[in-house]
Protein backbone atom coordinates (compact mmCIF):
# COMPACT_ATOMS: atom_id res chain seq x y z
CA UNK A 1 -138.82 64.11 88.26
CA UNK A 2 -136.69 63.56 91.46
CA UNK A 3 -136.72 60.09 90.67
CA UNK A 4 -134.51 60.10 87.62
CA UNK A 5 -131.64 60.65 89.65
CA UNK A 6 -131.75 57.61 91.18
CA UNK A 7 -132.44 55.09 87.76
CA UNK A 8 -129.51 52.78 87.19
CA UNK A 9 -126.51 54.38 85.62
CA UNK A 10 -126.20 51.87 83.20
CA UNK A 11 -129.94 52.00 82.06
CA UNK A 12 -129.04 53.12 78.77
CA UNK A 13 -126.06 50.54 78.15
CA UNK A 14 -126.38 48.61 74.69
CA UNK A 15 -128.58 51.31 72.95
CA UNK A 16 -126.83 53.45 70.25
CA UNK A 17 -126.22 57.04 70.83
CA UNK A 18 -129.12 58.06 68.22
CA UNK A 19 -131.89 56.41 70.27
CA UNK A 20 -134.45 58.76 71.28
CA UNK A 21 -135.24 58.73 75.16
CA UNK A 22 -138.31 60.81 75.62
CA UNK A 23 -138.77 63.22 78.58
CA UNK A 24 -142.41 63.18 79.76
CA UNK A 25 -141.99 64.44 82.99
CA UNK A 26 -142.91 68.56 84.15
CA UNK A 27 -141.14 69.87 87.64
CA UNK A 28 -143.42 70.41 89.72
CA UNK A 29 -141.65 72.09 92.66
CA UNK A 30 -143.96 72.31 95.56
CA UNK A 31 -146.06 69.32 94.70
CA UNK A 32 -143.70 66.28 94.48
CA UNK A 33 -140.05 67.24 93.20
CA UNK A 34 -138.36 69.51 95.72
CA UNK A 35 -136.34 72.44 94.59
CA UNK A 36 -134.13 71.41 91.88
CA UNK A 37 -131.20 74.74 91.95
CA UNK A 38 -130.18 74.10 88.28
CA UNK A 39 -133.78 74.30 86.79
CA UNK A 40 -134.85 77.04 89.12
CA UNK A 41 -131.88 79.23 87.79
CA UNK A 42 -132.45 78.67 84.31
CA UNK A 43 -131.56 75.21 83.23
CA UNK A 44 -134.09 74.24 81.10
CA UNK A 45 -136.36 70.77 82.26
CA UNK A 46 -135.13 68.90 79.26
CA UNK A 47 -131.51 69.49 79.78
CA UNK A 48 -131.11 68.65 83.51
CA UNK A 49 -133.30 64.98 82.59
CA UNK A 50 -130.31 64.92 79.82
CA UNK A 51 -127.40 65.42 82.22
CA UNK A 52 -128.63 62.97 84.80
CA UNK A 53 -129.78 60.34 82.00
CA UNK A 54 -125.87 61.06 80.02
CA UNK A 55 -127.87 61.15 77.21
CA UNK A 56 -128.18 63.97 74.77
CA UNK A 57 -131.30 66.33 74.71
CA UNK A 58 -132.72 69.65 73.38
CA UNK A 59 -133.15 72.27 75.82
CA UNK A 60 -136.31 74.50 75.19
């Protein structure tokens, strides 16, 4: 999950805004992702891949 911080910015560029980017990914804090503060005070998974992807999402 760490990793989708560092994907190009302009991965996205060309696709229309209703194209569905699905989030297959689960934190997993201790085994590979680090702490991530915004999910481990209550940001849901789905919306902190949304913020760093600038692409809408549904939180849970």
């Amino acid at each position: 999950m760490w990793k989708i911080a560092e994907l190009p910015k302009d991965l996205f560029d060309g696709i229309g805004p209703d194209t569905v980017v699905v989030d297959a990914v689960n934190y997993y804090p201790r085994e590979r992702d680090g702490r991530i503060d915004d999910i481990e005070t209550g940001m849901a998974e789905s919306r902190w891949v949304a913020n760093q992807l600038g692409r809408p999402g549904a939180s849970r």
